[in-house]
Protein backbone atom coordinates (compact mmCIF):
# COMPACT_ATOMS: atom_id res chain seq x y z
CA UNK A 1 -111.55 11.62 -91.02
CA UNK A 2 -113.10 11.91 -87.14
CA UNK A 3 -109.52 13.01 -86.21
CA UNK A 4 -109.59 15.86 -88.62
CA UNK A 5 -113.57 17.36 -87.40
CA UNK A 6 -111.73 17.03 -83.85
CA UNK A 7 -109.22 18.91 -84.25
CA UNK A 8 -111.60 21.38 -86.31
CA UNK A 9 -113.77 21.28 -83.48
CA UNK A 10 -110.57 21.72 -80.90
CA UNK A 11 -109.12 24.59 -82.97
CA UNK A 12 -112.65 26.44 -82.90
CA UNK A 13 -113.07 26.13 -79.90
CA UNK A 14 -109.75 27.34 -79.19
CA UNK A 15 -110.25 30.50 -81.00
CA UNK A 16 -113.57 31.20 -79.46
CA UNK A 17 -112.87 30.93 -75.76
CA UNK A 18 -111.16 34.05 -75.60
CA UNK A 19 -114.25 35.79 -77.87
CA UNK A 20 -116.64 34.54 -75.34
CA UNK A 21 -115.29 35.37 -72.39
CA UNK A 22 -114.39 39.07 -73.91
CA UNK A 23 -118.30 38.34 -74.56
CA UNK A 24 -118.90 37.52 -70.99
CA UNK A 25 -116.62 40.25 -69.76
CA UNK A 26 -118.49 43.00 -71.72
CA UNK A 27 -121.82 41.94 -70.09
CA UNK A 28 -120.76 41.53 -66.33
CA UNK A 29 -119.21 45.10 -66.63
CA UNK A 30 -123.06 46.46 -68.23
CA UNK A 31 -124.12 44.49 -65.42
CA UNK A 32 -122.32 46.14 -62.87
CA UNK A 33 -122.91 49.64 -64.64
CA UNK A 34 -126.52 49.46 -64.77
CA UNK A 35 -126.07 48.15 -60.60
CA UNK A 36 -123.97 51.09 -59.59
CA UNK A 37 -126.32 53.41 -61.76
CA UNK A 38 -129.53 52.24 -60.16
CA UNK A 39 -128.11 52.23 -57.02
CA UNK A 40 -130.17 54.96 -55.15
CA UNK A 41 -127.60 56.93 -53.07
CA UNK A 42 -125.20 56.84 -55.91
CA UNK A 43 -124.88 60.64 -56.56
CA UNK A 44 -123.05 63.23 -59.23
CA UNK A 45 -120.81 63.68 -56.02
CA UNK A 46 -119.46 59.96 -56.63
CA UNK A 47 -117.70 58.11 -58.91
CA UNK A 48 -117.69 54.55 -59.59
CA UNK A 49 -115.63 52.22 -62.24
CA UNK A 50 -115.37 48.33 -63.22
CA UNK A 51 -112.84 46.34 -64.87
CA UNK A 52 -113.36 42.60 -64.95
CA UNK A 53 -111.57 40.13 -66.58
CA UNK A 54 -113.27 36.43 -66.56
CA UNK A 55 -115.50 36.76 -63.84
CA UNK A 56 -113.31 39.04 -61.75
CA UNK A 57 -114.51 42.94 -61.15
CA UNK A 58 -112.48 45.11 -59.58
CA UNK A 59 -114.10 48.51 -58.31
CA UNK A 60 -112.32 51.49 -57.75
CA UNK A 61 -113.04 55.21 -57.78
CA UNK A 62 -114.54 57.79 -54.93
CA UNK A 63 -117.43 57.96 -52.56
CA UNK A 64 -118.95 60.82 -50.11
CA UNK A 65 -120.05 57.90 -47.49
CA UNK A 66 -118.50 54.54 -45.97
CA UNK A 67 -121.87 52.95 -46.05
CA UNK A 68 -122.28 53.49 -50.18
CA UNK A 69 -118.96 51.62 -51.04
CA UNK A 70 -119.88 48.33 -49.07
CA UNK A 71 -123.80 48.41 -50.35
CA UNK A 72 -122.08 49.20 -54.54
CA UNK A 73 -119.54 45.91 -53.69
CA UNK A 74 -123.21 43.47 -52.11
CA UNK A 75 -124.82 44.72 -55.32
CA UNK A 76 -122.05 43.68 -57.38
CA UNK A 77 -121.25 40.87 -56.06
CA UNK A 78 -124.91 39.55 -55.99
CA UNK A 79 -124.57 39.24 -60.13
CA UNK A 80 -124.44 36.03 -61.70
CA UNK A 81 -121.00 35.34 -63.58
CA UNK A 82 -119.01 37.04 -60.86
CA UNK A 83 -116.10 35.06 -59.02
CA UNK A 84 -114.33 37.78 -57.03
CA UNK A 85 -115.43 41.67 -56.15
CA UNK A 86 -112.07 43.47 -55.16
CA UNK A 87 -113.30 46.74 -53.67
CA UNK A 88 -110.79 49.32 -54.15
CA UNK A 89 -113.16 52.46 -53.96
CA UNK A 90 -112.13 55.44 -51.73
CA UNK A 91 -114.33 57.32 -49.31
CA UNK A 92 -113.77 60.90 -49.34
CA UNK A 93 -113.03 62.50 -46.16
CA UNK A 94 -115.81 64.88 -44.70
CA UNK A 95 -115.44 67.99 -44.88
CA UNK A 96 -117.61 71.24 -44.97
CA UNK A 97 -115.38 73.12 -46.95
CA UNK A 98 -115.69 70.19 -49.62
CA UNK A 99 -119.64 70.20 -49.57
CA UNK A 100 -120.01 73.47 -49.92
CA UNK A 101 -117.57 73.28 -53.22
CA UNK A 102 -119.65 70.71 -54.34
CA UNK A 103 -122.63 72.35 -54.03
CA UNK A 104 -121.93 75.09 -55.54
CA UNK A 105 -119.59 73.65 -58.43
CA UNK A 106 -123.26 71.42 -59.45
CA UNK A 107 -125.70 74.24 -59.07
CA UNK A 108 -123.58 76.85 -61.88
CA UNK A 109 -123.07 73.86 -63.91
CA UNK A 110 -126.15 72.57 -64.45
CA UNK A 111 -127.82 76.00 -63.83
CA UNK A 112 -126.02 76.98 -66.92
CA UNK A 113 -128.64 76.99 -69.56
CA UNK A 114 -126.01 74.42 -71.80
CA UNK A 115 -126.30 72.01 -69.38
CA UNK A 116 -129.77 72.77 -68.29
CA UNK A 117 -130.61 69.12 -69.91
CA UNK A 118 -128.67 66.92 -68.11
CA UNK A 119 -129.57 68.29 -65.06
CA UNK A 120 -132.94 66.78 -65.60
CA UNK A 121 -131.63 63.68 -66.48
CA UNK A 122 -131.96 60.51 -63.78
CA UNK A 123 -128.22 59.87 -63.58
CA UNK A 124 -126.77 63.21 -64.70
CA UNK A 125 -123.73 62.79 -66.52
CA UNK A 126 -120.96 65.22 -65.07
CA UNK A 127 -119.65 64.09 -62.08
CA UNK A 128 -118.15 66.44 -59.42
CA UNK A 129 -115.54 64.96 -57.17
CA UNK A 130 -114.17 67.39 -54.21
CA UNK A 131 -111.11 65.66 -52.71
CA UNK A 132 -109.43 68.19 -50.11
CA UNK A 133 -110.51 71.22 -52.17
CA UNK A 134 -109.33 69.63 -54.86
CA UNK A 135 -112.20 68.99 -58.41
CA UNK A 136 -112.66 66.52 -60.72
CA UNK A 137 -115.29 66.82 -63.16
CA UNK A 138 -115.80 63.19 -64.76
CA UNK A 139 -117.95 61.88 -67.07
CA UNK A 140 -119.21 62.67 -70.45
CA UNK A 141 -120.57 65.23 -72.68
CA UNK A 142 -121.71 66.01 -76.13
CA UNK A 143 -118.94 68.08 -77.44
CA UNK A 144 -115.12 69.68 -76.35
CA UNK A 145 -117.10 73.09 -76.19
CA UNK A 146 -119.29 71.55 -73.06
CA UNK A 147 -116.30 69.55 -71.61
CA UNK A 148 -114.67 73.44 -71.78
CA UNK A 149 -117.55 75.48 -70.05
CA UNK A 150 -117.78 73.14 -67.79
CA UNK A 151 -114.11 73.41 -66.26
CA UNK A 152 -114.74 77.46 -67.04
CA UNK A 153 -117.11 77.18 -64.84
CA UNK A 154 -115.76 74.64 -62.18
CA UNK A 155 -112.70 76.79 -61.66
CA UNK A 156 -114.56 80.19 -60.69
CA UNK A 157 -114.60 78.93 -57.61
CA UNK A 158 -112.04 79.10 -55.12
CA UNK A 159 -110.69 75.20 -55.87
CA UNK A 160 -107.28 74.17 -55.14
CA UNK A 161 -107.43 72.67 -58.72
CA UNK A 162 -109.69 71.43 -61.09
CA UNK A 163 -109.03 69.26 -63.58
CA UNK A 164 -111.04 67.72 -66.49
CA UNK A 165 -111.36 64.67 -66.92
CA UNK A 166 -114.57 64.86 -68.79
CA UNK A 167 -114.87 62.91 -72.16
CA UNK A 168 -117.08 63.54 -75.43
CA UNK A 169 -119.93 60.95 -76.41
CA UNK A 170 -117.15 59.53 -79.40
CA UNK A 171 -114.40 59.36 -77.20
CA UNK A 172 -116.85 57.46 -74.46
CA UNK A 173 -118.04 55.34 -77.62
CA UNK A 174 -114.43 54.66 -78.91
CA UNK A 175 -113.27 53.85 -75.04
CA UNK A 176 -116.56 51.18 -74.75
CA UNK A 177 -115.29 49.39 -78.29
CA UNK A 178 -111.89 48.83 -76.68
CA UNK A 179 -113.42 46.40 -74.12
């Protein structure tokens, strides 16, 4: 009879360690969200994602400065749970031709009365990435008619490119259930 509640016991357990570290997983990469987010050089001119997988993070996407993607990989790395930080995020080359893009890419788009909100918001949510004259609008919006004004907008400018990779609230939600 002890043998059976053992192997009960065995066979829960067996079932539930990959639950709880999916469980564990989903907090370290809040963790590291709410880090990069309250990290106070971390701009609408960067952009900054996680993946971790039992204890590992691994942090990719683009930066205007050397010095912001060493402090983002100390404040990650400072978290509890964390075995490994693999920084794999890019610093964008300087370039005045690129600021001024950015510039003026962020001041029409959240000049524009429909996005007149977020611009007011502590970590606005569009994200404007200038790569050798090159845009990227990331992040997320309410609705396909914002993520469309907004690359309306983005491309009156004299870009290379532009492309959208701006999501909608559901898709962001549906995305966040999938970890």
């Amino acid at each position: 009879m002890f043998a059976r509640y053992l192997i009960a016991a065995l066979l829960l357990l067996a079932v539930s360690a990959p639950a709880l570290a999916q469980k564990e997983d989903l907090q370290i990469f809040r963790e590291v969200q709410r880090q990069v987010l309250r990290y106070p050089h971390f701009t609408i001119f960067d952009s900054v994602s996680a993946q971790t997988d039992s204890g590992i993070v691994v942090l990719t996407g683009k930066v205007t400065m050397p010095y912001k993607r060493d402090d983002i990989a100390r404040r990650v790395n400072r978290l509890t749970g964390i075995t490994e930080v693999q920084n794999r995020i890019e610093v964008l080359p300087a370039s005045q031709f690129d600021d001024e893009l950015r510039y003026r890419i962020a001041r029409a788009i959240y000049g524009n009365p429909h996005f007149a909100g977020y611009g007011s918001m502590v970590n606005p949510p569009i994200h404007i990435i200038v790569e050798r004259g090159r845009v990227t609008l990331e992040g997320v919006v309410n609705s396909d008619v914002e993520r469309m004004l907004a690359r309306s907008i983005a491309t009156s400018f004299n870009a290379f490119e532009v492309k959208n990779e701006l999501k909608t609230d559901a898709e962001a939600k549906e995305e966040l259930e999938k970890l």
